[in-house]
C-alpha atoms as a PDB file:
ATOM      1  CA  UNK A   1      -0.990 -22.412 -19.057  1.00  0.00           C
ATOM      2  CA  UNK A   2      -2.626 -26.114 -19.183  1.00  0.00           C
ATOM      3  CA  UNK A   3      -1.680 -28.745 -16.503  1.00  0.00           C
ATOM      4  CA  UNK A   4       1.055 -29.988 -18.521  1.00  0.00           C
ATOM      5  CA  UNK A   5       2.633 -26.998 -18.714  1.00  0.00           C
ATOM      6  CA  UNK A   6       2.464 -26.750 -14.639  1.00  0.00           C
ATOM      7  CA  UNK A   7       3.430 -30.753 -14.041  1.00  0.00           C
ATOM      8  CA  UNK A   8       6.625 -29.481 -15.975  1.00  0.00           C
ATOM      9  CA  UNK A   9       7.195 -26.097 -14.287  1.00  0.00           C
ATOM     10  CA  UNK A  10       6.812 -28.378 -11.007  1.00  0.00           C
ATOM     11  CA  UNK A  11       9.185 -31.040 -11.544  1.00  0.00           C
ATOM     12  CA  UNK A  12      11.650 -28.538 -13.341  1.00  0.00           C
ATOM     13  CA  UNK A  13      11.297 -26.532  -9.667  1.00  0.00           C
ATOM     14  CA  UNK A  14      11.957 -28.879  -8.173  1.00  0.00           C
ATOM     15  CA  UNK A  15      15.179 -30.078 -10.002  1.00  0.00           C
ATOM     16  CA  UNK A  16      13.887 -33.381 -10.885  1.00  0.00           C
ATOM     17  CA  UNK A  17      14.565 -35.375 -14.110  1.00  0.00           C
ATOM     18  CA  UNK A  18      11.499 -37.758 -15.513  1.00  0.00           C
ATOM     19  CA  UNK A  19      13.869 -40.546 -14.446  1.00  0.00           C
ATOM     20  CA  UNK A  20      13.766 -39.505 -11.635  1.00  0.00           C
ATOM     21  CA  UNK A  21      10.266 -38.562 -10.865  1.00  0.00           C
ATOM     22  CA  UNK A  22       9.045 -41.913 -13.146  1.00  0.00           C
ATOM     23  CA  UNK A  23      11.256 -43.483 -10.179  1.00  0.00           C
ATOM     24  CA  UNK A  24       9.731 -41.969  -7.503  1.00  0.00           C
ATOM     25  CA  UNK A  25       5.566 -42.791  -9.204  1.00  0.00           C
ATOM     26  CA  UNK A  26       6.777 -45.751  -9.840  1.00  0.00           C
ATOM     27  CA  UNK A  27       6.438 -45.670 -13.640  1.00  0.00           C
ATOM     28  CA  UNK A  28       8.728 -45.889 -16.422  1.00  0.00           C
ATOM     29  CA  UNK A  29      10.036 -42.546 -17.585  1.00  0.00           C
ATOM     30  CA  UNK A  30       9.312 -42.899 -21.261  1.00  0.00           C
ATOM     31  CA  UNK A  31       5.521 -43.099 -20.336  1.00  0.00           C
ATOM     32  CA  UNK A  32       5.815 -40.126 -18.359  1.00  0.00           C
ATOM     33  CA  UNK A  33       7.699 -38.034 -20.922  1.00  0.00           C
ATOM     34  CA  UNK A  34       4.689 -39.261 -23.368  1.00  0.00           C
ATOM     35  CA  UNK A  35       2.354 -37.623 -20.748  1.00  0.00           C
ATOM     36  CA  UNK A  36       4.599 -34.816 -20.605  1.00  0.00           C
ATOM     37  CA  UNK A  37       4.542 -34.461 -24.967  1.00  0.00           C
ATOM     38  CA  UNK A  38       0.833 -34.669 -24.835  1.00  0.00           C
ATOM     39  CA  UNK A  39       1.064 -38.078 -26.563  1.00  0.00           C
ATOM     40  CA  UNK A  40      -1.069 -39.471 -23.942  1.00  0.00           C
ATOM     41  CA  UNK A  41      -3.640 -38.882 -21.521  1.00  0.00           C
ATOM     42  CA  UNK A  42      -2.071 -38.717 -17.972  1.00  0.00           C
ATOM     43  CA  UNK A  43      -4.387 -41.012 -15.400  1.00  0.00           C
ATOM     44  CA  UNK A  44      -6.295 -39.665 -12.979  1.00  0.00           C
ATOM     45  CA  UNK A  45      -4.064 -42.165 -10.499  1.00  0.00           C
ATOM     46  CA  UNK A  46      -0.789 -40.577 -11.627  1.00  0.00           C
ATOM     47  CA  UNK A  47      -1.752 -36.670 -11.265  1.00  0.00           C
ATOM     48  CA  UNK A  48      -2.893 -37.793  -7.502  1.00  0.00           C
ATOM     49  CA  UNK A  49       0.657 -39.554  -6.945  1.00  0.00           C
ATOM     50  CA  UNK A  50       2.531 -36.393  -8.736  1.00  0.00           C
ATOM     51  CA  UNK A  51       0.057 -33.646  -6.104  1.00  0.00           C
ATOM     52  CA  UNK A  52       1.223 -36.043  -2.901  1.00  0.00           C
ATOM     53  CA  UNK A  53       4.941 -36.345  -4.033  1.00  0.00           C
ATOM     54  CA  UNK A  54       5.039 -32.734  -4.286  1.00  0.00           C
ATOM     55  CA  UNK A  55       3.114 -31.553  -2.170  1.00  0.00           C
ATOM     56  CA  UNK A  56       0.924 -29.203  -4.438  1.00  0.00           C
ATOM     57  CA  UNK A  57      -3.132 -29.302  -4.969  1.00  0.00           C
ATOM     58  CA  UNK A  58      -5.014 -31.147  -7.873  1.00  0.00           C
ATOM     59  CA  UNK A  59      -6.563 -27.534  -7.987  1.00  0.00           C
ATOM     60  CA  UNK A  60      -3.509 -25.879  -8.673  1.00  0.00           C
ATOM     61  CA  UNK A  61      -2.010 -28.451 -11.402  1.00  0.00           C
ATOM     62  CA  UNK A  62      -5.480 -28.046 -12.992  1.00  0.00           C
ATOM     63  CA  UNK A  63      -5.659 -24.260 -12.970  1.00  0.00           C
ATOM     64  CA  UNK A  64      -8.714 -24.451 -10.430  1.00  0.00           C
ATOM     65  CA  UNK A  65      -8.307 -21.246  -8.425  1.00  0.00           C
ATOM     66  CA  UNK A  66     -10.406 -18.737  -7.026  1.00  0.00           C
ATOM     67  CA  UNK A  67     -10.231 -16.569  -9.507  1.00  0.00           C
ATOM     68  CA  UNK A  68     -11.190 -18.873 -11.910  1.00  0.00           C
ATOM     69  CA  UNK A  69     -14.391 -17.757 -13.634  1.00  0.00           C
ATOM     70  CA  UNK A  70     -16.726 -20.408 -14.345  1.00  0.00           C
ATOM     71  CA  UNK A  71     -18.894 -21.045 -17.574  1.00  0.00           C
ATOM     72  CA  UNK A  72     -22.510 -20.275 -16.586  1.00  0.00           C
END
């Protein structure tokens, strides 16, 4: 699982529609369903919005747990 795939699984939790949630970053929902295709790049400035309006970690969206095993 990337950090699309959890952005989605998030917003899908949470009932929201990327009208909705493009709303609520203030950003137009086509751009964020182009983030959400992988046609884009999401900014570093939107992930940080998307973590505070839902309350979840930049470590979690970007699979950066403990049991994460680092390249040596």
């Amino acid at each position: 699982m990337d950090y699309i795939d959890r952005i989605i699984a998030v917003r899908v939790d949470a009932d929201d529609t990327q009208r909705s949630l493009g709303k609520a970053l203030d950003i137009n929902h086509i751009q964020w369903a182009n983030y959400e295709r992988r046609f884009n790049e999401m900014p570093i400035r939107y992930l940080i919005k998307f973590c505070k309006y839902y309350g979840v970690s930049a470590d979690y969206i970007l699979g950066l747990g403990r049991d994460m095993k680092w390249p040596r």
